[in-house]
Protein backbone atom coordinates (compact mmCIF):
# COMPACT_ATOMS: atom_id res chain seq x y z
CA UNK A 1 -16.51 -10.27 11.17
CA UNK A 2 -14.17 -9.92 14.56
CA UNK A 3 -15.00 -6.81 15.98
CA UNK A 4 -11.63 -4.58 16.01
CA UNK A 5 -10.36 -2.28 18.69
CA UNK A 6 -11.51 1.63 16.76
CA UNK A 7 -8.08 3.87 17.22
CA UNK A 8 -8.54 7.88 17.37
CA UNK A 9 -6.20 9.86 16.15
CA UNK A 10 1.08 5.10 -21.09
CA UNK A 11 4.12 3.47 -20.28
CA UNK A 12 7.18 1.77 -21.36
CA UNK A 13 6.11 -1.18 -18.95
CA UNK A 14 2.58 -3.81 -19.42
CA UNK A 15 0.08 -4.39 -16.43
CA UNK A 16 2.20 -7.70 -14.71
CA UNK A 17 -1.42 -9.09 -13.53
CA UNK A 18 -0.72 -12.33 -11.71
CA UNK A 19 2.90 -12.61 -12.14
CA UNK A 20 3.27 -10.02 -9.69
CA UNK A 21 2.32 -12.63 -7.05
CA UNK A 22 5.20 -14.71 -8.38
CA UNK A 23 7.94 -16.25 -6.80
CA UNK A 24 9.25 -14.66 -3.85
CA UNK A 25 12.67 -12.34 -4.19
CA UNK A 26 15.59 -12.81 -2.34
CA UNK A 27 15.72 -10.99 0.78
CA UNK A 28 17.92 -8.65 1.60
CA UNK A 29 21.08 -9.79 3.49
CA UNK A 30 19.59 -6.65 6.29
CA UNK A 31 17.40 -3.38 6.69
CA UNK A 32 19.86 -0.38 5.30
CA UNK A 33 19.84 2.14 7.64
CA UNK A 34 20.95 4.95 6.31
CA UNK A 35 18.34 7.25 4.49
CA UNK A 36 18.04 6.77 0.77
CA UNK A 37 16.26 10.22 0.82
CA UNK A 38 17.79 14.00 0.47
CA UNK A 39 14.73 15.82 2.06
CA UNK A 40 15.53 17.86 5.09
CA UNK A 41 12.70 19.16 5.99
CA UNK A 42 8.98 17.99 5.13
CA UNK A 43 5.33 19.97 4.60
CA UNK A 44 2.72 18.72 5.69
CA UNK A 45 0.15 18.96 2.33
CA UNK A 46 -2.54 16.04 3.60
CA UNK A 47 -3.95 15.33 7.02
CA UNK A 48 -7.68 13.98 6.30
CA UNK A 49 -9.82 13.32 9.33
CA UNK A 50 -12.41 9.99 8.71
CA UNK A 51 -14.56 10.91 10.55
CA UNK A 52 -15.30 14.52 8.97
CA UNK A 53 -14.57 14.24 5.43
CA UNK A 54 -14.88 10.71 5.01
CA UNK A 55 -14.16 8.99 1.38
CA UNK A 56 -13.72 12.36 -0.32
CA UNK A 57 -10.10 12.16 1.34
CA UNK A 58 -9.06 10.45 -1.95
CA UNK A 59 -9.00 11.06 -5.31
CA UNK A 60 -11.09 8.02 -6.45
CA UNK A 61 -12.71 4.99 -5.15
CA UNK A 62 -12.83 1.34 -6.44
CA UNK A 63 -15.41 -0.27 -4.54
CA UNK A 64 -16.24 -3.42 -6.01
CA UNK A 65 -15.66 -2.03 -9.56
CA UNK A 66 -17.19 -4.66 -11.27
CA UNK A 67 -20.51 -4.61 -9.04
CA UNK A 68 -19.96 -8.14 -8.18
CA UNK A 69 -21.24 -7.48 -4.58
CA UNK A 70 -24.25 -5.50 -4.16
CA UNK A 71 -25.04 -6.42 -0.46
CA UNK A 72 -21.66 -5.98 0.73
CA UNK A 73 -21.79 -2.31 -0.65
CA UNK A 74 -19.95 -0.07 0.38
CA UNK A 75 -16.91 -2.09 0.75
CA UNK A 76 -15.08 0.71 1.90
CA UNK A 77 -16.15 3.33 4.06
CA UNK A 78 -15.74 5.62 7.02
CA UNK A 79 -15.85 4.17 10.87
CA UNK A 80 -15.04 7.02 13.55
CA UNK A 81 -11.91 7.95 12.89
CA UNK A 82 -10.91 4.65 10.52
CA UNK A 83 -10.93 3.79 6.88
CA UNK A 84 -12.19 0.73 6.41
CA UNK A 85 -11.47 -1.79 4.25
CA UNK A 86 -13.45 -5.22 3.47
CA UNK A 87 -12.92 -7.92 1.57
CA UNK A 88 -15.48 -10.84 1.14
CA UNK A 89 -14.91 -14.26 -0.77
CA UNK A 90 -17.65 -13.61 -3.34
CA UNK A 91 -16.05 -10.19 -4.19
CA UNK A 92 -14.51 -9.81 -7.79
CA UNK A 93 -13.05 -7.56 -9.73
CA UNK A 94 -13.22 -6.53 -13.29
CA UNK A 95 -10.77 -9.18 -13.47
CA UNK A 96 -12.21 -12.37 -12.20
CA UNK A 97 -9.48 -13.95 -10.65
CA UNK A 98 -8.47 -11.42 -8.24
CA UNK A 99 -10.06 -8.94 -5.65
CA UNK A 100 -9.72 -5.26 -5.76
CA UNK A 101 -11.05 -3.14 -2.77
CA UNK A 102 -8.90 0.43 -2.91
CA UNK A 103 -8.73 4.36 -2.40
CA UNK A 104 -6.68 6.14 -4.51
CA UNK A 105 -4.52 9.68 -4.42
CA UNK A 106 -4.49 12.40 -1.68
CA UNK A 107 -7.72 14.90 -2.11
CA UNK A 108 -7.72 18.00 -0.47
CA UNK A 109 -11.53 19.59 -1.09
CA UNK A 110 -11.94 20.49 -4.98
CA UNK A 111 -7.89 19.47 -5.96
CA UNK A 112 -5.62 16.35 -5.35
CA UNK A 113 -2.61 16.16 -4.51
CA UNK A 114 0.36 15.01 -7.88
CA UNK A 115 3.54 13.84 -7.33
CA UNK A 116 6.24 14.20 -10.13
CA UNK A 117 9.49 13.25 -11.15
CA UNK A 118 12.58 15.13 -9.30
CA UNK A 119 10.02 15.49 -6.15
CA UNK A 120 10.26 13.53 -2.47
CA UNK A 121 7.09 12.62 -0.58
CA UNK A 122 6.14 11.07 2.40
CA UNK A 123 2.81 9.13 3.75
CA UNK A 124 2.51 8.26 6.91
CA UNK A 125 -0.67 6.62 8.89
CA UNK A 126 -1.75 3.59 11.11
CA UNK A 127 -3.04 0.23 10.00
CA UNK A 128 -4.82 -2.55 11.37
CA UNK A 129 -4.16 -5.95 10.08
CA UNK A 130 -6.80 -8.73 11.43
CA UNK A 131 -5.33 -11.98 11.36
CA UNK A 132 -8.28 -12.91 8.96
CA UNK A 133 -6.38 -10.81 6.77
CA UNK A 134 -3.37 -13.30 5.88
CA UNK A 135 -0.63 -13.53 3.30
CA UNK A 136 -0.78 -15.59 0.45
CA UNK A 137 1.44 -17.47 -1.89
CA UNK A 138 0.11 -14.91 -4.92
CA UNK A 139 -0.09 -11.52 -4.34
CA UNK A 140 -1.88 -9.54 -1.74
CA UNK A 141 -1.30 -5.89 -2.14
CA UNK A 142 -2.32 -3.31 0.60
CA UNK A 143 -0.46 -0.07 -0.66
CA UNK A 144 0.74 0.34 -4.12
CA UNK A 145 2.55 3.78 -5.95
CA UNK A 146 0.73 3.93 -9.62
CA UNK A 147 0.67 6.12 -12.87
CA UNK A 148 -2.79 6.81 -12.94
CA UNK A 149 -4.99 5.59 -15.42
CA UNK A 150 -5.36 1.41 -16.95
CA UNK A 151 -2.40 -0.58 -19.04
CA UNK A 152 0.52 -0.20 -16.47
CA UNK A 153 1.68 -2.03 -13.90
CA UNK A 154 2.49 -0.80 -10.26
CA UNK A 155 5.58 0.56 -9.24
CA UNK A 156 6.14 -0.02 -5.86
CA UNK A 157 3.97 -2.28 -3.57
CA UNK A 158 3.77 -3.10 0.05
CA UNK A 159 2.66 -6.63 0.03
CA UNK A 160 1.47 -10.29 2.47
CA UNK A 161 3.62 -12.81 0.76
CA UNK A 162 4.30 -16.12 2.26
CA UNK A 163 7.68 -16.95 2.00
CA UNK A 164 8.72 -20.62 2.57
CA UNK A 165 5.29 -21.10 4.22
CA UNK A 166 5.71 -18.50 6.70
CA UNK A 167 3.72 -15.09 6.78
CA UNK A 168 5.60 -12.17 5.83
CA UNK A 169 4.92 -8.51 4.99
CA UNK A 170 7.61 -6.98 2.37
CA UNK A 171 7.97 -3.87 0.38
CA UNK A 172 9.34 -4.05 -3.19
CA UNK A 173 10.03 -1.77 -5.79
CA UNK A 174 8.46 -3.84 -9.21
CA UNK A 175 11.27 -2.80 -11.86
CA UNK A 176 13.96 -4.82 -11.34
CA UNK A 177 12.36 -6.90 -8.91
CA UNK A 178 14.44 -4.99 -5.71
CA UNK A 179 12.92 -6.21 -2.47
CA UNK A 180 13.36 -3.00 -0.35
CA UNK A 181 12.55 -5.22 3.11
CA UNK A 182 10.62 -7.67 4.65
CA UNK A 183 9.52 -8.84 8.22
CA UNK A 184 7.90 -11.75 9.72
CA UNK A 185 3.33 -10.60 9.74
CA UNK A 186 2.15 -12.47 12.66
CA UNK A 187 3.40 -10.21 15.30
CA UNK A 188 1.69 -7.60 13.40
CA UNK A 189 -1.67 -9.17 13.10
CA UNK A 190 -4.44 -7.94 15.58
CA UNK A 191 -2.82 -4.78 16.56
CA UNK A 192 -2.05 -1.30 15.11
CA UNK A 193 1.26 -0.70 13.62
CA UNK A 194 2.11 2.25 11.94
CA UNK A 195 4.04 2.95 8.67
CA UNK A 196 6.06 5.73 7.02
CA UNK A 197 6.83 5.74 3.76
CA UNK A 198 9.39 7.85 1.82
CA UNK A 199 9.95 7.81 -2.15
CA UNK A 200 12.11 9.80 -4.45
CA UNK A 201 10.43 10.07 -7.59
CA UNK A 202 13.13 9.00 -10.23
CA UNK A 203 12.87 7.49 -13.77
CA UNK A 204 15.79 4.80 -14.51
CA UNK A 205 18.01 4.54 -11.39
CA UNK A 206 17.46 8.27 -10.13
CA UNK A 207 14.59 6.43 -7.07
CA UNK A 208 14.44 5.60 -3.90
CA UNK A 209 12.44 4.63 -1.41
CA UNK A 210 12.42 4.30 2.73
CA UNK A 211 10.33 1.88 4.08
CA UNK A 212 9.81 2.29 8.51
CA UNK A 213 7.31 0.09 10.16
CA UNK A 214 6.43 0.22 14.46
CA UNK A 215 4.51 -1.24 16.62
CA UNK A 216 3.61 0.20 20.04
CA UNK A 217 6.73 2.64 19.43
CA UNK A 218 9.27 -0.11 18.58
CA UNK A 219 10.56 -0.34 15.15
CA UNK A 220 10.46 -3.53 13.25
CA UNK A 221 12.56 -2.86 10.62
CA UNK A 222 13.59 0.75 8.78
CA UNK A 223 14.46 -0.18 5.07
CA UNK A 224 16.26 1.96 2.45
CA UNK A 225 16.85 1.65 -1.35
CA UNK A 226 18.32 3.96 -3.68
CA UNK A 227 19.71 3.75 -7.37
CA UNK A 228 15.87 2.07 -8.03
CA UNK A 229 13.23 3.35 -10.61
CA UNK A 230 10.18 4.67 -9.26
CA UNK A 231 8.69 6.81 -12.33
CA UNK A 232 6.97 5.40 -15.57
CA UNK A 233 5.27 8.95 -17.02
CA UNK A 234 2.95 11.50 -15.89
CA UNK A 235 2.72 11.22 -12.50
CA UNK A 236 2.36 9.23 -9.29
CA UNK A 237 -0.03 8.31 -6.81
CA UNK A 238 -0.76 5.91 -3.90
CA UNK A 239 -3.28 3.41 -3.32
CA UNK A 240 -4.50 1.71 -0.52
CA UNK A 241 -6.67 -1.23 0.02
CA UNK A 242 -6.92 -5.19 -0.21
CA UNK A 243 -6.07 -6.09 -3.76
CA UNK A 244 -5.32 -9.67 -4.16
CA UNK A 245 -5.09 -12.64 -6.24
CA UNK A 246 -7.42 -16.00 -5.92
CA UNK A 247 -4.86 -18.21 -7.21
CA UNK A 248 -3.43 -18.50 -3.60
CA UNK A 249 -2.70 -22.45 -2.56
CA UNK A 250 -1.94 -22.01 1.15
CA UNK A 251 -6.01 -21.63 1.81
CA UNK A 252 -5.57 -18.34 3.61
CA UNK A 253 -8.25 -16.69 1.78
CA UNK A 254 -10.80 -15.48 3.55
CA UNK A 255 -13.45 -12.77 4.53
CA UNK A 256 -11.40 -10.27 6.04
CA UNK A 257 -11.05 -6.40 6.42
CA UNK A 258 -8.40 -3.67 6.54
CA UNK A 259 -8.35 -0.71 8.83
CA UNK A 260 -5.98 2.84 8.11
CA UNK A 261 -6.18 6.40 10.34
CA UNK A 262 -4.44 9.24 10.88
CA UNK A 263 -2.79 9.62 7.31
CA UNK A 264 -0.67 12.13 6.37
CA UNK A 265 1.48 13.19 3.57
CA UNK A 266 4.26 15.35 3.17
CA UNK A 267 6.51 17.11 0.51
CA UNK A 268 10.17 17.10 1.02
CA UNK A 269 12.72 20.08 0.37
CA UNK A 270 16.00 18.92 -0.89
CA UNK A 271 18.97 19.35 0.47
């Protein structure tokens, strides 16, 4: 693979499987500014360092779950101060026509961080997005909010969807289909961007969700929803990774890899 630059620093709804690669939604007419969020103040409660605690930053792992891949093991792993992230073409998952490389939840030693309904949170990190890494005509997921546990489907995903042919990264809230934003991926590939992510944690239309990306200190677009769902039961949690489908038809699959540092995550206080 390209060598990269290393930076320091159960429920009311059924598991969507391929359809959630579907058709793209209709973009928003612009980013909405103003914050969908009423924290005014955050805590830091997560700030796990690669190179010192390595995988057990998260709750659990799902490296090649269904062992598909022996000599590519470990898929995902610790490098300096990165998570990485790869993905090869022989890789399955327990489902055998997509990929599934992903990190779950926010560990901290012995416990893990839960996120419930009424409460804000915030993650924030860097990525690195090769340009092997491209977006497809199905889905390819690299962040998702879940319910833990199998037989629902996501809840909100950050996504590489091509959109009349050209590459775009969006983020969309599933119920209701609500694209929160999108922006154009090539000017992102091959560099580090970094992302901060804000949810309310709502059942019904009590949600919302801010969605900031930047590169080299610029932003490239600051999205905001509110009124959306963003709760099925129990609780929440993140994931990150490279979970994608193989039904793509724009030949963009590929061996590729996915890099994330200096994570952190944050409980809001309401206003």
């Amino acid at each position: 693979m390209t060598p990269e630059p290393l930076r320091a620093g159960l429920s009311r709804r059924t598991i969507l499987g391929t359809a959630l690669g579907g058709a793209a939604a209709t973009a928003l007419p612009g980013a909405l500014r103003a914050p969908a969020l009423a924290a005014t103040a955050w805590t830091q409660k997560w700030a796990p360092a690669a190179s010192s605690v390595g995988l057990k930053a998260f709750e659990t792992i799902e490296d090649d779950r269904a062992d598909s891949h022996p000599a590519g093991q470990p898929h995902i792993f610790a490098q300096g101060n990165n998570f990485r992230f790869n993905m090869h073409m022989v890789d399955r998952d327990t489902s055998t026509d997509r990929q599934r490389q992903e990190v779950t939840g926010m560990r901290n030693g012995d416990s893990y961080l839960t996120w419930h309904a009424g409460e804000i949170w915030r993650m924030t990190y860097s990525m690195y997005i090769p340009s092997s890494l491209k977006a497809t005509t199905t889905f390819t997921h690299i962040m998702q909010l879940k319910q833990p546990g199998t037989g629902s489907s996501p809840i909100v995903v950050q996504s590489l969807r091509r959109v009349g042919g050209a590459e775009t990264i969006e983020l969309k809230v599933i119920e209701g289909d609500v694209l929160v934003g999108r922006t154009a991926l090539a000017p992102l590939h091959d560099t580090w961007i970094d992302v901060d992510f804000q949810v309310t944690i709502g059942d019904g239309s009590t949600g919302a969700v801010r969605w900031i990306l930047k590169k080299g200190g610029t932003t490239v677009i600051d999205a905001a929803k509110s009124g959306v769902d963003t709760f099925l039961a129990d609780r929440v949690r993140p994931k990150w990774g490279i979970y994608r489908s193989l039904g793509d038809t724009s030949g963009s699959l590929q061996d590729c890899y996915m890099l994330l540092t200096n994570m952190r995550g944050y409980q809001g206080k309401k206003s």
